[in-house]
C-alpha atoms as a PDB file:
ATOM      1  CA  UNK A   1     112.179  -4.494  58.858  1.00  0.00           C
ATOM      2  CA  UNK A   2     114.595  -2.523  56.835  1.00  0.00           C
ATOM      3  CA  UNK A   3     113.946  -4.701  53.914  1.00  0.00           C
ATOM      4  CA  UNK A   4     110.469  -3.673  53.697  1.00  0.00           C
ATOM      5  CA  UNK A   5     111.728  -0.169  54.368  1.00  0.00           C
ATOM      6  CA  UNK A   6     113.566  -0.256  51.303  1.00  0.00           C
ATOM      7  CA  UNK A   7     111.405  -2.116  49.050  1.00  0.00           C
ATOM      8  CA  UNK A   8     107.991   0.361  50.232  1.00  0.00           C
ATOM      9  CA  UNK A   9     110.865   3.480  49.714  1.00  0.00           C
ATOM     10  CA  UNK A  10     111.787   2.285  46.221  1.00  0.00           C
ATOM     11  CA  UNK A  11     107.431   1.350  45.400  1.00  0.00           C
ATOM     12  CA  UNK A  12     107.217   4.932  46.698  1.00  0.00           C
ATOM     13  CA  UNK A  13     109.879   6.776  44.855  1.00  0.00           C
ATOM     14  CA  UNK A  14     108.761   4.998  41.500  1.00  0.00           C
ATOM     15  CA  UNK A  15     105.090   6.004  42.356  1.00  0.00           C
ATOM     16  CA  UNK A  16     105.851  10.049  43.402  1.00  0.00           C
ATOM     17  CA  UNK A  17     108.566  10.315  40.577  1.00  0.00           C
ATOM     18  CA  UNK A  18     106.534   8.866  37.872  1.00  0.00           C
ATOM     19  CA  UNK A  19     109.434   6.480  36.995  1.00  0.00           C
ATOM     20  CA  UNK A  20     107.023   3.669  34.938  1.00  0.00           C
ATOM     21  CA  UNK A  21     109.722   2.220  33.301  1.00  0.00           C
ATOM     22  CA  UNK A  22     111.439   1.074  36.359  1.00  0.00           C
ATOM     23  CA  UNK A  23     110.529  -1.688  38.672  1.00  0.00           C
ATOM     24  CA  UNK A  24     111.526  -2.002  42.511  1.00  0.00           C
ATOM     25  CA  UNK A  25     114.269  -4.695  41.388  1.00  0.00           C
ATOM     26  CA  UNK A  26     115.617  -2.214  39.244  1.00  0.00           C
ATOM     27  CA  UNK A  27     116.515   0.236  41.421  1.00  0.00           C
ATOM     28  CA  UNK A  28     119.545  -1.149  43.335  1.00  0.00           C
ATOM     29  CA  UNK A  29     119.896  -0.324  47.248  1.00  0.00           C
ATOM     30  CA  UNK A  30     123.137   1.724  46.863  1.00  0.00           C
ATOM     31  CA  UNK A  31     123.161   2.919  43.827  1.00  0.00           C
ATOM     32  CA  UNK A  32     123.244   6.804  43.477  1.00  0.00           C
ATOM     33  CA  UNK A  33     120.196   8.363  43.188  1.00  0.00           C
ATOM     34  CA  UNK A  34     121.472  10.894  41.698  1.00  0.00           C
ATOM     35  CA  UNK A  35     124.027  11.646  38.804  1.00  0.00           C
ATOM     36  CA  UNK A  36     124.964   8.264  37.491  1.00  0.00           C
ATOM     37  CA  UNK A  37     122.313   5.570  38.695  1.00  0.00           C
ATOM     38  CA  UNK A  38     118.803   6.678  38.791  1.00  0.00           C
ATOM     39  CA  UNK A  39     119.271  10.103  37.553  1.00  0.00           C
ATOM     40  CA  UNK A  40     117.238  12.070  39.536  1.00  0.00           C
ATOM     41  CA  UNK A  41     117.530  16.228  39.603  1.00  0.00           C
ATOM     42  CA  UNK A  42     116.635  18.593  42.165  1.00  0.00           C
ATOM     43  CA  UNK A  43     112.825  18.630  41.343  1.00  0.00           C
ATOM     44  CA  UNK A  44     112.745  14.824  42.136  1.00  0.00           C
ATOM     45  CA  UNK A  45     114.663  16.161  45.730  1.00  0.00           C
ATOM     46  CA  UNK A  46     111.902  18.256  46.313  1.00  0.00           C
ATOM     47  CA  UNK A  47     109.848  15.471  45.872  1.00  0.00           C
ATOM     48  CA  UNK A  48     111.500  13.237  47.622  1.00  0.00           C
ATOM     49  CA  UNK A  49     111.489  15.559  50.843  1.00  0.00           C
ATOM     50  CA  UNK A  50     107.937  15.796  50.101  1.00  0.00           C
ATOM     51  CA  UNK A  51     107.291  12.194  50.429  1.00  0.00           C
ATOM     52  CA  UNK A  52     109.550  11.717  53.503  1.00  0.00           C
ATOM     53  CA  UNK A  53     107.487  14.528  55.595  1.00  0.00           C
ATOM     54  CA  UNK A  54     104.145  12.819  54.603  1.00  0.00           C
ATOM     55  CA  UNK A  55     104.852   9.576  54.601  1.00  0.00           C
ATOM     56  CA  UNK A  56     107.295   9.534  57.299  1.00  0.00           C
ATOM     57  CA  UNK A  57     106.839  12.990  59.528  1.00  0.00           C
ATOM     58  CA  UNK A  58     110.743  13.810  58.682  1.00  0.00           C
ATOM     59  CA  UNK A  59     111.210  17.292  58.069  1.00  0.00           C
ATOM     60  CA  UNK A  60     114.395  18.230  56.264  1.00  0.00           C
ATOM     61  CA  UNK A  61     115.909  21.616  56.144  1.00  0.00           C
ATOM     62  CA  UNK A  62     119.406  21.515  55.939  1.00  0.00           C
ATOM     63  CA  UNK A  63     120.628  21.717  52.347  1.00  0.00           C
ATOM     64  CA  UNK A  64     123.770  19.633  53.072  1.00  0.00           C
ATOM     65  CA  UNK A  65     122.090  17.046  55.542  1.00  0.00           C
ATOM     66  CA  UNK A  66     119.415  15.958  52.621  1.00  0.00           C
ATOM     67  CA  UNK A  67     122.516  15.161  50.365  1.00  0.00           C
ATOM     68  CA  UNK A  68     123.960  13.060  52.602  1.00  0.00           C
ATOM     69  CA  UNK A  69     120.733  11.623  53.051  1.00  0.00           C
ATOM     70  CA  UNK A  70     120.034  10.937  49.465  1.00  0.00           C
ATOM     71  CA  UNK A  71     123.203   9.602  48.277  1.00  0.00           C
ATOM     72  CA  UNK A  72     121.702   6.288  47.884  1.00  0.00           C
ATOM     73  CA  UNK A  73     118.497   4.438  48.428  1.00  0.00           C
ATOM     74  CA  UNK A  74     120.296   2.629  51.513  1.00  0.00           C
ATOM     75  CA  UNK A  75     121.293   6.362  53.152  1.00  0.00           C
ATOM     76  CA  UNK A  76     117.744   7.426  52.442  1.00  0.00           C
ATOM     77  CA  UNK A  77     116.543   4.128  54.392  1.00  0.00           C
ATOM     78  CA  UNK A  78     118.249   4.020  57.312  1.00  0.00           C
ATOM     79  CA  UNK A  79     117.736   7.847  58.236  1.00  0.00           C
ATOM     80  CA  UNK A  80     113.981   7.039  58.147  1.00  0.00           C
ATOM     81  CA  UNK A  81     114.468   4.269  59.821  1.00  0.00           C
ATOM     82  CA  UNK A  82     116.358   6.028  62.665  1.00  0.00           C
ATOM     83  CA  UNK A  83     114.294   9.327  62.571  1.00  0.00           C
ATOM     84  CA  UNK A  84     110.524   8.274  61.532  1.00  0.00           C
ATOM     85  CA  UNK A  85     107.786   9.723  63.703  1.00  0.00           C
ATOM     86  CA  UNK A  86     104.797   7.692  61.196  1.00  0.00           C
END
């Protein structure tokens, strides 16, 4: 199950972030997602926490929590896998 977690996270990401010149096989499961890696800034976070509340019912508040959470496409994955209301 996690493996489709990851590869609908990474179809997701690419979608919300308007990353067309990536593909799903690009984007490698612990890779940083931000920095170094994909690159993303704090706009993409707010997307990101966007997509997790819709498409996942997580709400995320806590500042330092959501950087833990999106060190890598892996630490993204397994908190929605362990907190995921949808």
């Amino acid at each position: 199950m996690e493996e489709d977690l990851m590869l609908n996270l990474k179809k997701q990401i690419i979608e919300v972030l308007n990353l067309e010149e990536i593909s799903p096989e690009d984007i490698a499961d612990d890779a940083p997602l931000f920095g170094e890696g994909l690159g993303l800034d704090s706009i993409d976070a707010l997307e990101l926490i966007v997509l997790m509340e819709r498409n996942y019912g997580i709400k995320l508040s806590d500042p330092v929590q959501s950087k833990a959470i999106f060190q890598s496409l892996k630490t993204m994955a397994d908190y929605i896998a362990a907190n995921r209301t949808k």
